[in-house]
N, C-alpha and C. Protein backbone atom coordinates (compact mmCIF):
# COMPACT_ATOMS: atom_id res chain seq x y z
N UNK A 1 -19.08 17.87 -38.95
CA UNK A 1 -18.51 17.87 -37.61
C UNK A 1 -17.19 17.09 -37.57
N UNK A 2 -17.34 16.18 -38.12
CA UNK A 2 -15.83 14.80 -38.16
C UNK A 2 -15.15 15.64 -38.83
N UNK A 3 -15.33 16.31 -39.93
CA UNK A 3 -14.62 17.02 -41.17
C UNK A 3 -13.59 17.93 -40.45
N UNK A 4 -14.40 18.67 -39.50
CA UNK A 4 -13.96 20.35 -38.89
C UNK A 4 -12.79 19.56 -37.57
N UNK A 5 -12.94 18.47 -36.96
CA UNK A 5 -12.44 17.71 -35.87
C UNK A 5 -11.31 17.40 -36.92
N UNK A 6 -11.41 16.78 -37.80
CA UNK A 6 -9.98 16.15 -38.59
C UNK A 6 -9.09 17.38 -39.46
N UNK A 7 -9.78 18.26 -39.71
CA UNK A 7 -9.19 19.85 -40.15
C UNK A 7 -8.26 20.26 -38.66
N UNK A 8 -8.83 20.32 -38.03
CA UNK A 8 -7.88 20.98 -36.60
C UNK A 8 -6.64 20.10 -36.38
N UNK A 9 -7.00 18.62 -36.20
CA UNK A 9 -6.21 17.90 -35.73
C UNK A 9 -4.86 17.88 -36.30
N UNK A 10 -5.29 18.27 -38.53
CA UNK A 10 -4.03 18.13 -39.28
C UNK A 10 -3.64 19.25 -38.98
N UNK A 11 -3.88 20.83 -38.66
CA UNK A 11 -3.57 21.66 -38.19
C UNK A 11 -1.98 21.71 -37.37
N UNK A 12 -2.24 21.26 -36.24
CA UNK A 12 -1.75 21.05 -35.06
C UNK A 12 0.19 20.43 -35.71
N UNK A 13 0.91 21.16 -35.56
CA UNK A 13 2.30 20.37 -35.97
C UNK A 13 2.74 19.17 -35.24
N UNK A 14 3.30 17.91 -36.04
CA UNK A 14 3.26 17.21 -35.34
C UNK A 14 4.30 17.22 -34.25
N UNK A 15 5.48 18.31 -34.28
CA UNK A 15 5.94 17.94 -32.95
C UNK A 15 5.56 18.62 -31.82
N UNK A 16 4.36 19.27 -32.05
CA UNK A 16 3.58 19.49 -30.45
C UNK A 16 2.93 18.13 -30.12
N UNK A 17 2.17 17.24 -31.06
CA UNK A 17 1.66 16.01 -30.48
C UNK A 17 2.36 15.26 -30.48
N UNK A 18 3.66 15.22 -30.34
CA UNK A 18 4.81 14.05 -29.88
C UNK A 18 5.30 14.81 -28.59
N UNK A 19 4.91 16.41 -28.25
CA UNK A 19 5.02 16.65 -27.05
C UNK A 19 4.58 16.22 -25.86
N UNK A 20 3.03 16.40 -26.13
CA UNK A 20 2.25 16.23 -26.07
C UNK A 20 2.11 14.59 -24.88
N UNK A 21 2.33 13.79 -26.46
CA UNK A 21 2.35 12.17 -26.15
C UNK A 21 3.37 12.09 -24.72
N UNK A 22 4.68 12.61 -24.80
CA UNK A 22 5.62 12.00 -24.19
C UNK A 22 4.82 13.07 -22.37
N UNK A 23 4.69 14.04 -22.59
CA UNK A 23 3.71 14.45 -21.25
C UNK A 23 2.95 13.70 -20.39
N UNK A 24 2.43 13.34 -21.59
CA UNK A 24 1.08 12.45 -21.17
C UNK A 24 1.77 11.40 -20.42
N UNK A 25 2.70 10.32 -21.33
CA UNK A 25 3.45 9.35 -20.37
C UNK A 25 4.16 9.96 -19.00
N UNK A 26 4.64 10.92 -19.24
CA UNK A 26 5.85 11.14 -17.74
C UNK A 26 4.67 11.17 -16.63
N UNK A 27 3.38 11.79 -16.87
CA UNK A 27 2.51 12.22 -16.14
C UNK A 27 1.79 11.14 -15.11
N UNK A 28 1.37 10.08 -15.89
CA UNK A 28 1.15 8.33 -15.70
C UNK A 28 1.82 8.16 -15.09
N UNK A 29 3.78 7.92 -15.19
CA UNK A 29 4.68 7.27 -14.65
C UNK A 29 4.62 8.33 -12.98
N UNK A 30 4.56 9.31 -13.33
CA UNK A 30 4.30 9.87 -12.24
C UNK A 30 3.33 9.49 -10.97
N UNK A 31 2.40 9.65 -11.71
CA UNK A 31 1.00 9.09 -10.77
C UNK A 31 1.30 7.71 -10.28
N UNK A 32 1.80 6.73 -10.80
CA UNK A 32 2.28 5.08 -10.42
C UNK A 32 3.18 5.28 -9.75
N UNK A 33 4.03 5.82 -9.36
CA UNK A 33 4.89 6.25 -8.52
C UNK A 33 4.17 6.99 -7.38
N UNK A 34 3.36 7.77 -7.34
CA UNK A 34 3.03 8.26 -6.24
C UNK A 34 1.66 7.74 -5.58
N UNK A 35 0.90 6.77 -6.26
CA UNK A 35 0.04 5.68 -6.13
C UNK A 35 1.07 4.76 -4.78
N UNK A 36 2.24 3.87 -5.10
CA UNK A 36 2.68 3.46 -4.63
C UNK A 36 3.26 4.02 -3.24
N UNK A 37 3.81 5.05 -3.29
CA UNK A 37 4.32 6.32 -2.06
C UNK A 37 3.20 6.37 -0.92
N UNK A 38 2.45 6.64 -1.67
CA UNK A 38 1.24 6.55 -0.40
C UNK A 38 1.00 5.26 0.31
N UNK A 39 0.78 4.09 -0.33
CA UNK A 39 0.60 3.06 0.09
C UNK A 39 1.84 2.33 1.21
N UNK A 40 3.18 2.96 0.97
CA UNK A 40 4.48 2.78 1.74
C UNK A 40 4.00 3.89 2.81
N UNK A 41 4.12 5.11 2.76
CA UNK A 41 3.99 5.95 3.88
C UNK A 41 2.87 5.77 4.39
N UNK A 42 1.30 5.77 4.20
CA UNK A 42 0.13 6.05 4.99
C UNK A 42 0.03 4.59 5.39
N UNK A 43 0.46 3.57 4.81
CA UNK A 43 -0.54 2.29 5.34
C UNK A 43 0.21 1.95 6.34
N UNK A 44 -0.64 0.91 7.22
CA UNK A 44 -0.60 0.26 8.44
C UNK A 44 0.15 -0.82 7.82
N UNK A 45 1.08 -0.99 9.19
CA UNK A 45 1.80 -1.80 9.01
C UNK A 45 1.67 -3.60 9.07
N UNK A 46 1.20 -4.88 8.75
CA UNK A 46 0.91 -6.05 8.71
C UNK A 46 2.73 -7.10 8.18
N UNK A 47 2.56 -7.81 9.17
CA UNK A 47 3.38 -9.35 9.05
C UNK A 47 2.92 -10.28 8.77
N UNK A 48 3.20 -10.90 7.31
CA UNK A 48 2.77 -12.47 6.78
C UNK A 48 3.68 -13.19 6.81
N UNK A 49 3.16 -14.60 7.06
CA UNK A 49 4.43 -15.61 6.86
C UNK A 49 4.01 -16.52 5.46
N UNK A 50 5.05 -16.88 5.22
CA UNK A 50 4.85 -16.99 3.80
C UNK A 50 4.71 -18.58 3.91
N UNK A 51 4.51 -19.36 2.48
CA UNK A 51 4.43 -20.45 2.24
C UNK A 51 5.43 -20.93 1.34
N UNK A 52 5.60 -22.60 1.28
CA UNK A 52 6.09 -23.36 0.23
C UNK A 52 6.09 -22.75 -0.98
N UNK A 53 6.53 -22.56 -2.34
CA UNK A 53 5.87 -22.36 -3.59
C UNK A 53 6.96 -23.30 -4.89
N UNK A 54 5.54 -24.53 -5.17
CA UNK A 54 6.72 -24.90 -5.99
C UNK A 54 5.64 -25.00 -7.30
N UNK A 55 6.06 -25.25 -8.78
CA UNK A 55 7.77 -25.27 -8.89
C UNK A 55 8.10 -23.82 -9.47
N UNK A 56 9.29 -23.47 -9.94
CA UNK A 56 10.10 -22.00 -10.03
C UNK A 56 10.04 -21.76 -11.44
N UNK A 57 9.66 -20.47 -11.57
CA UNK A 57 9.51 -20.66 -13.48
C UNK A 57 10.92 -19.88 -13.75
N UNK A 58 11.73 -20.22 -14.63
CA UNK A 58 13.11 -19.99 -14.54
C UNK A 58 13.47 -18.51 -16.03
N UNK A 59 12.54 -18.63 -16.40
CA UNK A 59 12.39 -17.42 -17.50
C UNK A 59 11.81 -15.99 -16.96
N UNK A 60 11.56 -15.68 -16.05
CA UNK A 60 10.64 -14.59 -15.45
C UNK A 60 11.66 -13.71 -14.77
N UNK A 61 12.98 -13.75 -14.97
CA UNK A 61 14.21 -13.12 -13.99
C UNK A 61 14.38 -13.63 -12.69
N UNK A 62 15.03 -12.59 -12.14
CA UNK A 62 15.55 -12.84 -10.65
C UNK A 62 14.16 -12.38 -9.44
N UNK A 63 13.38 -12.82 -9.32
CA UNK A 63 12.73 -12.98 -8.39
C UNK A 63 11.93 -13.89 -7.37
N UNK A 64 11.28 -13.20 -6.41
CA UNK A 64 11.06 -14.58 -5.40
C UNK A 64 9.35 -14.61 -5.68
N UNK A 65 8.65 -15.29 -5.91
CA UNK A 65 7.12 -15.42 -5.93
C UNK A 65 7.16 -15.99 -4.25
N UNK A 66 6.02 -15.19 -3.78
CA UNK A 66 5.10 -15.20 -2.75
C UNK A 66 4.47 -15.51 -2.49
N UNK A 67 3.71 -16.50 -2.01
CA UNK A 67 2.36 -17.30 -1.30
C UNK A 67 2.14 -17.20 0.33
N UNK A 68 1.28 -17.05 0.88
CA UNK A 68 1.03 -16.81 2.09
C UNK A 68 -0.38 -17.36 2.91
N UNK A 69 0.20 -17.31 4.20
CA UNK A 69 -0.81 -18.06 4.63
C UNK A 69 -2.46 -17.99 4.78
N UNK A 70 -2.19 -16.42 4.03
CA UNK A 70 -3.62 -15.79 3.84
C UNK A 70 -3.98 -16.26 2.24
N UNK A 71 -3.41 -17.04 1.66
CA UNK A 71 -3.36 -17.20 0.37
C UNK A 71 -4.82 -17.73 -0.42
N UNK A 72 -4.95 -18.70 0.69
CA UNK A 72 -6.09 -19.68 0.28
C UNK A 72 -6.79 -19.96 1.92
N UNK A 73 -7.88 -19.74 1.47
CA UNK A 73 -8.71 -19.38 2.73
C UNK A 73 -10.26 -20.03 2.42
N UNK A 74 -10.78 -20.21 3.39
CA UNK A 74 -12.31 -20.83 3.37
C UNK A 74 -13.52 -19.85 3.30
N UNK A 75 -13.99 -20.33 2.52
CA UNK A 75 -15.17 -18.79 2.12
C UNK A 75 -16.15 -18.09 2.79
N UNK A 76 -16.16 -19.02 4.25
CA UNK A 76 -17.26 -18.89 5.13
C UNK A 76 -18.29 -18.22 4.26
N UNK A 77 -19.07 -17.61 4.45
CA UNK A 77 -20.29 -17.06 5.10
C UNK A 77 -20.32 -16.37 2.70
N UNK A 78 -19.47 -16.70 2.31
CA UNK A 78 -19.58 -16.56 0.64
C UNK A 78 -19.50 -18.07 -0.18
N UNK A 79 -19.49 -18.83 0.67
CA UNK A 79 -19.44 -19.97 -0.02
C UNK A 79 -20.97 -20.53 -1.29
N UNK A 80 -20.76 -20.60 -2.21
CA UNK A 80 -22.31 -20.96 -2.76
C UNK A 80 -22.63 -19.18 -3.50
N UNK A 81 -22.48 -18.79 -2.88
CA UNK A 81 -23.12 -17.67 -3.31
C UNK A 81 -22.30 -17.05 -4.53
N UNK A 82 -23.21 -15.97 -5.80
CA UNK A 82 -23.06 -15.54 -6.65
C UNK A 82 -22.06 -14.76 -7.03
N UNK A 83 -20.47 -14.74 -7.75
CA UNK A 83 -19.92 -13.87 -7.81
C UNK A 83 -20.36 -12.64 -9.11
N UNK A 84 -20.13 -11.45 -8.72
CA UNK A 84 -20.70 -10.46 -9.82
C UNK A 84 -19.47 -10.71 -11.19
N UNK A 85 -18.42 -10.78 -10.90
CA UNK A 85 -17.52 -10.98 -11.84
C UNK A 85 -16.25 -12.03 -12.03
N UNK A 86 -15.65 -12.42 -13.11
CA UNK A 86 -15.00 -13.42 -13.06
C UNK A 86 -13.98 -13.71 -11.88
N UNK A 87 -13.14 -12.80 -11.12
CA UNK A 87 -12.52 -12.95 -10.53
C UNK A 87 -12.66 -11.16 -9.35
N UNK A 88 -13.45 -11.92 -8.62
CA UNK A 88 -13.90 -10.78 -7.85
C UNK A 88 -13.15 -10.36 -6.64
N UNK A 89 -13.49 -9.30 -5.89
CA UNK A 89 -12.43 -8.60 -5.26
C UNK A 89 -13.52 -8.91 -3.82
N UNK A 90 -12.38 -9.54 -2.98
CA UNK A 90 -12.69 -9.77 -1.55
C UNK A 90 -11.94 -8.90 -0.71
N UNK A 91 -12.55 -8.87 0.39
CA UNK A 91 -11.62 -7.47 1.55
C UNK A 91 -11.56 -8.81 2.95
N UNK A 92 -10.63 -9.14 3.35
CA UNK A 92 -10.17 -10.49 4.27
C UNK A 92 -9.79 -9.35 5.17
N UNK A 93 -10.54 -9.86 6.54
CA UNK A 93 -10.26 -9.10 8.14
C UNK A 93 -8.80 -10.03 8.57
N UNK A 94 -8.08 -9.13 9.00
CA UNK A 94 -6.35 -9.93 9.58
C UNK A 94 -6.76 -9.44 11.12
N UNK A 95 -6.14 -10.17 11.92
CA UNK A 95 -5.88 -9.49 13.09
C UNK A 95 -4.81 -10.63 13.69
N UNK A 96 -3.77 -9.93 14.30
CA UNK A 96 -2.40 -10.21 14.76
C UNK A 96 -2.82 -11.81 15.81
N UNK A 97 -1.80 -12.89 15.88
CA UNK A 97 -1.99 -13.83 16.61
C UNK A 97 -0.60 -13.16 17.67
N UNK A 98 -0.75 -14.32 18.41
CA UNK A 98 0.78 -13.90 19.37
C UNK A 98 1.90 -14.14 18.94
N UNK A 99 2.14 -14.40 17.80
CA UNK A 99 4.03 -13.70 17.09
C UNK A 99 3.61 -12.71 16.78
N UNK A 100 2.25 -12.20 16.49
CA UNK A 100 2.40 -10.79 15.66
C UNK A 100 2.11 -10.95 14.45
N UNK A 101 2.14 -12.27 13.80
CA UNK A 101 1.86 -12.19 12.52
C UNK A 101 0.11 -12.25 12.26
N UNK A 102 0.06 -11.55 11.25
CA UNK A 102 -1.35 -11.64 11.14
C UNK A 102 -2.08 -12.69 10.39
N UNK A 103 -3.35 -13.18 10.97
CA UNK A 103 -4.13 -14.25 10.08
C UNK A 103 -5.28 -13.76 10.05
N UNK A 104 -6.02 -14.34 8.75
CA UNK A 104 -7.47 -14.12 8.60
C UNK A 104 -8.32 -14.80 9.58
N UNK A 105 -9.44 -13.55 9.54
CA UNK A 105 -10.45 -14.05 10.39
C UNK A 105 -11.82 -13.71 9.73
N UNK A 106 -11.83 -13.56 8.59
CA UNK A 106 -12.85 -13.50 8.28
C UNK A 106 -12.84 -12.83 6.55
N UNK A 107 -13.77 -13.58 5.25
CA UNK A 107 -13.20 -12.98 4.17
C UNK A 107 -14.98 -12.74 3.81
N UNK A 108 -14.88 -11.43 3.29
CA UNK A 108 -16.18 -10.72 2.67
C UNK A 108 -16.25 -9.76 1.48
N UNK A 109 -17.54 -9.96 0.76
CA UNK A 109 -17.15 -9.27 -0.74
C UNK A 109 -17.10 -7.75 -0.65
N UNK A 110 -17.64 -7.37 0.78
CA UNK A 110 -17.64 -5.93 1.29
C UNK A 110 -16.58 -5.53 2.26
N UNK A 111 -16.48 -4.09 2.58
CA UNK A 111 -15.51 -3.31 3.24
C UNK A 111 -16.28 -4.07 4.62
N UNK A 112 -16.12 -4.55 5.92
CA UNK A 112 -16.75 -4.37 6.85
C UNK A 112 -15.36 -3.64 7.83
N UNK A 113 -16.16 -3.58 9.17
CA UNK A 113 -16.01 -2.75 10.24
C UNK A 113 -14.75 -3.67 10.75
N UNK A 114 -13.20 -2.69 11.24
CA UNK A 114 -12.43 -3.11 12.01
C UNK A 114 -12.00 -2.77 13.04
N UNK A 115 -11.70 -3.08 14.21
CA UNK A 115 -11.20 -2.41 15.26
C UNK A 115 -9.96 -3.08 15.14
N UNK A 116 -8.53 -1.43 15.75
CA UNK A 116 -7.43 -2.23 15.97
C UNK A 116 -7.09 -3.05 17.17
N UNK A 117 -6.47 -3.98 16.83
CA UNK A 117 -5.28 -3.80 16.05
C UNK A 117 -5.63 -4.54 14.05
N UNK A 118 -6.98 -5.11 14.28
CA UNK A 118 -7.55 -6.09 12.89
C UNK A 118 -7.44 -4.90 11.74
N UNK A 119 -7.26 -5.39 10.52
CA UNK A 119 -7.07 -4.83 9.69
C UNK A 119 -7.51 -5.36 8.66
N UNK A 120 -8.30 -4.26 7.36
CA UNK A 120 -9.13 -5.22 6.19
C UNK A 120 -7.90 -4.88 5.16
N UNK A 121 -7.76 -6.37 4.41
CA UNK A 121 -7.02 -6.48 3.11
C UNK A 121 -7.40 -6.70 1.81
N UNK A 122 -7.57 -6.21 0.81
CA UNK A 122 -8.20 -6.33 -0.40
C UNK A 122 -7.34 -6.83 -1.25
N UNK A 123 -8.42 -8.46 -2.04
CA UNK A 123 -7.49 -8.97 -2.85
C UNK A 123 -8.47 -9.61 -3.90
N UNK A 124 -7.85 -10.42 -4.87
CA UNK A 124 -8.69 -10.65 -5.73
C UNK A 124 -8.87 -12.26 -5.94
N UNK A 125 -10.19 -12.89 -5.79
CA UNK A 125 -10.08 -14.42 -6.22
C UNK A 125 -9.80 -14.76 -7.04
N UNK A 126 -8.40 -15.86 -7.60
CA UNK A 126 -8.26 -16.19 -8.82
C UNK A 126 -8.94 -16.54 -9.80
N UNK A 127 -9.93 -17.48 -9.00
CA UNK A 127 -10.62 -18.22 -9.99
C UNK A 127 -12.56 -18.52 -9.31
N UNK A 128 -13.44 -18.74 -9.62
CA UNK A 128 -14.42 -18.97 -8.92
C UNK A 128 -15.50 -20.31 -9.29
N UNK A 129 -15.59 -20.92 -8.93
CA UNK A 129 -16.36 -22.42 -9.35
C UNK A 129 -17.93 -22.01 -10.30
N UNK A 130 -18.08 -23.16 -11.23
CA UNK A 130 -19.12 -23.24 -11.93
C UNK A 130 -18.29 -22.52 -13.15
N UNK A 131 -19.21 -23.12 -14.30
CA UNK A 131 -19.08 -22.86 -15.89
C UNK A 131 -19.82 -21.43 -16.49
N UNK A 132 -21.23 -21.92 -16.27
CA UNK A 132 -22.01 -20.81 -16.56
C UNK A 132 -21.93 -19.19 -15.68
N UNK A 133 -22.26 -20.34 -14.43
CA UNK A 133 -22.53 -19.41 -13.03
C UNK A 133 -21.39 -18.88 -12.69
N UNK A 134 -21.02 -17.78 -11.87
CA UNK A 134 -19.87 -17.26 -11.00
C UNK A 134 -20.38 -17.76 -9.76
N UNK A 135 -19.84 -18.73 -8.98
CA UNK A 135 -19.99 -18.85 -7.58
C UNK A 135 -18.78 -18.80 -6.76
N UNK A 136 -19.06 -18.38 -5.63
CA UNK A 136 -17.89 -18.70 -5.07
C UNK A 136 -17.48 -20.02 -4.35
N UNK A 137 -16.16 -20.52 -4.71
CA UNK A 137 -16.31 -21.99 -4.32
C UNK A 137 -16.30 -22.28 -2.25
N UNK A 138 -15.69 -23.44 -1.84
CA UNK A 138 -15.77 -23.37 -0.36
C UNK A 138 -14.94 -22.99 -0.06
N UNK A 139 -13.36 -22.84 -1.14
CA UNK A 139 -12.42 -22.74 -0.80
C UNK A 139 -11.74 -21.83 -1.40
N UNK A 140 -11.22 -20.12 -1.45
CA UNK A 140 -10.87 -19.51 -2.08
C UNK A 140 -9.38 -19.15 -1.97
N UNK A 141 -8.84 -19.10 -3.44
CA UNK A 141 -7.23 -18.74 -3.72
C UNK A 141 -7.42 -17.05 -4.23
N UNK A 142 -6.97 -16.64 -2.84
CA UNK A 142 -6.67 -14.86 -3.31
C UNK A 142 -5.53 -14.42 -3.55
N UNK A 143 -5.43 -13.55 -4.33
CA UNK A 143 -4.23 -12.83 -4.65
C UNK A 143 -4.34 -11.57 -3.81
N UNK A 144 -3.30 -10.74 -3.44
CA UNK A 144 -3.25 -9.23 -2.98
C UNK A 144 -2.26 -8.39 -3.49
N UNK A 145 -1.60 -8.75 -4.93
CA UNK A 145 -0.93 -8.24 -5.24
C UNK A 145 0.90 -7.99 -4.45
N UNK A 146 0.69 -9.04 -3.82
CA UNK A 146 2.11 -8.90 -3.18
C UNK A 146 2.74 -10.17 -3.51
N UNK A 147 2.42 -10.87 -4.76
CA UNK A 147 2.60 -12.43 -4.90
C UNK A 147 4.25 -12.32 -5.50
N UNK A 148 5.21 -11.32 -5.64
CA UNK A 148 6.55 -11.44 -6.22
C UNK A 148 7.06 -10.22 -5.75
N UNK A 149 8.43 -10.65 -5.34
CA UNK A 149 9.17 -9.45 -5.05
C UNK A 149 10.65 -9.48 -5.38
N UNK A 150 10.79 -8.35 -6.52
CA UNK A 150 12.16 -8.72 -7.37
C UNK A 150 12.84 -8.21 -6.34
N UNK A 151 14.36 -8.79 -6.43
CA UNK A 151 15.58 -8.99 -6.41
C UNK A 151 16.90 -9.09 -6.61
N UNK A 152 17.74 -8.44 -6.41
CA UNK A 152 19.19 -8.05 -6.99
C UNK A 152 19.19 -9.40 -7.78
N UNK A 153 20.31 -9.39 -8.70
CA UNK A 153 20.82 -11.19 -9.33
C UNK A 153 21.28 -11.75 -8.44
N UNK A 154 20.81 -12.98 -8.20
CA UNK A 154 21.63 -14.24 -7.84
C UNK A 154 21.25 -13.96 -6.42
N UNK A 155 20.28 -13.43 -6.01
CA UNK A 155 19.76 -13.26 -4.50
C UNK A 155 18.67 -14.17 -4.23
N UNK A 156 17.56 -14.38 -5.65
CA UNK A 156 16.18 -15.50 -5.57
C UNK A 156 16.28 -16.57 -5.44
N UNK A 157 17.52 -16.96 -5.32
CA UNK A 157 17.57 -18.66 -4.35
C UNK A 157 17.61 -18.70 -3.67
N UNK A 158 18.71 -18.03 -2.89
CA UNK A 158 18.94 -17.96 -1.22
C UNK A 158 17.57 -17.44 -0.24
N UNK A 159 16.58 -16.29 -1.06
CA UNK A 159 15.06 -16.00 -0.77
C UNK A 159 14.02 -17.28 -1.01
N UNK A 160 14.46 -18.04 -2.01
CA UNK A 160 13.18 -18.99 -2.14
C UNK A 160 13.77 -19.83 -0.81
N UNK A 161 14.93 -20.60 -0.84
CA UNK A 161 14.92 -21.36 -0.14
C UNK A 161 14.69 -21.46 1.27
N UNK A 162 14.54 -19.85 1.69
CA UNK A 162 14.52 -19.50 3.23
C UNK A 162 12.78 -19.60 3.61
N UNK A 163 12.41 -19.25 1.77
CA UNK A 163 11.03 -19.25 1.93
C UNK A 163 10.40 -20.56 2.54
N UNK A 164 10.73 -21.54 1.59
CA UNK A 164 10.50 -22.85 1.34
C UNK A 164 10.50 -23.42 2.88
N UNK A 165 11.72 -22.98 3.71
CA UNK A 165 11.56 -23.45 4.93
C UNK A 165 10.68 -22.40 6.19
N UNK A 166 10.04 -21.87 5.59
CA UNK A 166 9.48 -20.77 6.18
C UNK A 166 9.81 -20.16 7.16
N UNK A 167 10.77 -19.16 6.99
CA UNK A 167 12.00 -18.63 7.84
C UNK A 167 11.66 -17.44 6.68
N UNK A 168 10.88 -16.51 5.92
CA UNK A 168 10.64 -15.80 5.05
C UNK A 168 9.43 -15.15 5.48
N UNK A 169 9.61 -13.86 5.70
CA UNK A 169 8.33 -13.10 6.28
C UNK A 169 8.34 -11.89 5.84
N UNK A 170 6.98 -11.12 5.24
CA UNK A 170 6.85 -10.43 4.37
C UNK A 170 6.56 -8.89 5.56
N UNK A 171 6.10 -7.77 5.44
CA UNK A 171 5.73 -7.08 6.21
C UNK A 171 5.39 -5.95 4.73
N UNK A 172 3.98 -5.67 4.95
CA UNK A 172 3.25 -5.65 4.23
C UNK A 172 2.74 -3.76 4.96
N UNK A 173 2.78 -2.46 3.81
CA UNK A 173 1.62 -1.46 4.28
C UNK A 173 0.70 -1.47 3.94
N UNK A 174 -0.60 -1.64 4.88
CA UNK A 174 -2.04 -1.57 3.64
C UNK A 174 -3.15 -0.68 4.29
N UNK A 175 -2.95 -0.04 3.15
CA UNK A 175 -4.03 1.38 3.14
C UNK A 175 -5.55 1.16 4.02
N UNK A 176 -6.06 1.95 4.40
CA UNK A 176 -7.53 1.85 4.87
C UNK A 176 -8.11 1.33 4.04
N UNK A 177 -8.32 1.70 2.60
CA UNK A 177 -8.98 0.98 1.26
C UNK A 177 -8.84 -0.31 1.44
N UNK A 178 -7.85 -1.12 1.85
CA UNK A 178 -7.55 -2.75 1.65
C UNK A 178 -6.60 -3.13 0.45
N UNK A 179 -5.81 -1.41 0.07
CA UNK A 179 -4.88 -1.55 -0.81
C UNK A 179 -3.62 -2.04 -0.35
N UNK A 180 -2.35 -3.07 -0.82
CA UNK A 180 -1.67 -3.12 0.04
C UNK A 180 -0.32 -3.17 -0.80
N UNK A 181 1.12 -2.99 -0.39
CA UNK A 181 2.51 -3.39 -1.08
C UNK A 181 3.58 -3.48 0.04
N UNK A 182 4.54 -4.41 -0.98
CA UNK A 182 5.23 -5.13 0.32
C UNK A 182 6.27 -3.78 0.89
N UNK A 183 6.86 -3.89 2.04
CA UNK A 183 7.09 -2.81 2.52
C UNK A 183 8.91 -3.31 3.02
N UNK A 184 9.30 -4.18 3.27
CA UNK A 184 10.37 -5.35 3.77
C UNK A 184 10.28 -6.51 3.48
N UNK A 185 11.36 -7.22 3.43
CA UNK A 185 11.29 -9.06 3.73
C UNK A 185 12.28 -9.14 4.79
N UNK A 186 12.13 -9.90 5.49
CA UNK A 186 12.69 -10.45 6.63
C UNK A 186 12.84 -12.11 6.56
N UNK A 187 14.06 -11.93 6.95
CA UNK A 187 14.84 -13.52 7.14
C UNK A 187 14.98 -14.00 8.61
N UNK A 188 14.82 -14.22 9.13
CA UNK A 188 14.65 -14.98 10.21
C UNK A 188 14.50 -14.00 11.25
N UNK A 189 13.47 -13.07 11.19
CA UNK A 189 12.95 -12.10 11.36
C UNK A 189 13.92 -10.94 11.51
N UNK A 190 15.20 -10.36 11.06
CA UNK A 190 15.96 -9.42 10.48
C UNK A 190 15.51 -9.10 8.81
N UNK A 191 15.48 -7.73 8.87
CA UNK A 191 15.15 -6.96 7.19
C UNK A 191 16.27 -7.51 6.39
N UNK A 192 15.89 -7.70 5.14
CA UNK A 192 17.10 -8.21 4.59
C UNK A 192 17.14 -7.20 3.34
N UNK A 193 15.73 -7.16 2.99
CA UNK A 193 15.43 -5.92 1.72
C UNK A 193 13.85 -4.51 2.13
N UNK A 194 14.68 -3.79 2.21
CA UNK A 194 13.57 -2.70 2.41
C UNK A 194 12.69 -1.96 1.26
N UNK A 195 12.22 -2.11 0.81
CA UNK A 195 11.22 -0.85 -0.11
C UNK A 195 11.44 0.16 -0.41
N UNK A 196 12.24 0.90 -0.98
CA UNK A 196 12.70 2.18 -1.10
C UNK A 196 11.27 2.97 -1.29
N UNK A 197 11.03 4.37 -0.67
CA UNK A 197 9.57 5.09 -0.87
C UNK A 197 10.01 5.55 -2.00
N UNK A 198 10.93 5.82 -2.75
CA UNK A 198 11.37 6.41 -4.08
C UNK A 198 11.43 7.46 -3.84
């Protein structure tokens, strides 16, 4: 059987399977591209305000890292309890205060029920307390994948520092799933960089 599988394979010239290969990639790059498209056009629209972030790692290029006030949050009602995997995926309920920006109101290892204007966000805990055990600690640091957003050269200072004084506000689309990507940044609440849908 292996014999007749490795007979065909030498068969095959190799520049159809360098065709082949490079297909396969455009096809991927494709799909990541249109993974993202959706998440710009279909998702609902959300405003974060961002946080402090120090210190700046100076090798990583021109960009601004992101922290937010949904960043690190209290585990309510998961605190103590068992995580299934090292760094598990939470869905955090937002719903708008009176600027509009949104804050958590609630973080769970499941999809639950939203009415608008609240909206569920899916993100991942960095890290989770105990050695052996996965627990979740009282106090959880989530990621949502919106933690950096590159930048022309010589633009990520004038962004950190607006950050730093929190005058830096993100506006975020996120899918029904709790998938989400940044969509704008805003400087003292004017767009300063938009998202191209590609």
């Amino acid at each position: 059987m292996i014999e007749s599988i490795t007979k065909f394979w030498q068969r095959i010239p190799k520049a159809v399977l360098f065709g082949v290969a490079v297909l396969l990639q455009c096809v991927l790059l494709v799909l990541m591209v249109a993974d993202r498209m959706q998440i710009l056009r279909e998702g609902r629209v959300v405003t974060l305000q961002t946080q402090p972030v120090d210190p700046r790692d100076l090798l990583r290029g021109d960009y601004v890292v992101l922290r937010y006030d949904i960043s690190q949050l209290p585990a309510g009602a998961l605190a103590g309890k068992t995580a299934e995997t090292r760094n598990p995926v939470v869905f955090v309920k937002l719903a708008p205060n009176a600027n509009g920006l949104y804050e958590a109101v609630s973080v769970s290892a499941e999809p639950v029920t939203v009415t608008a204007p609240e909206i569920l966000i899916r993100g991942r805990v960095s890290y989770s307390c105990g050695s052996s055990v996965r627990t979740f600690c009282d106090k959880l640091t989530i990621k949502y994948g919106l933690e950096s957003y590159f930048v022309p050269e010589g633009e990520g200072k004038k962004l950190e520092q607006a950050r730093n004084q929190q005058k830096l506000r993100v506006v975020a689309a996120v899918l029904p799933s709790g998938r989400a990507a940044i969509k704008r940044l805003l400087l003292d609440g004017e767009p300063v960089y938009e998202e191209p849908l590609y």
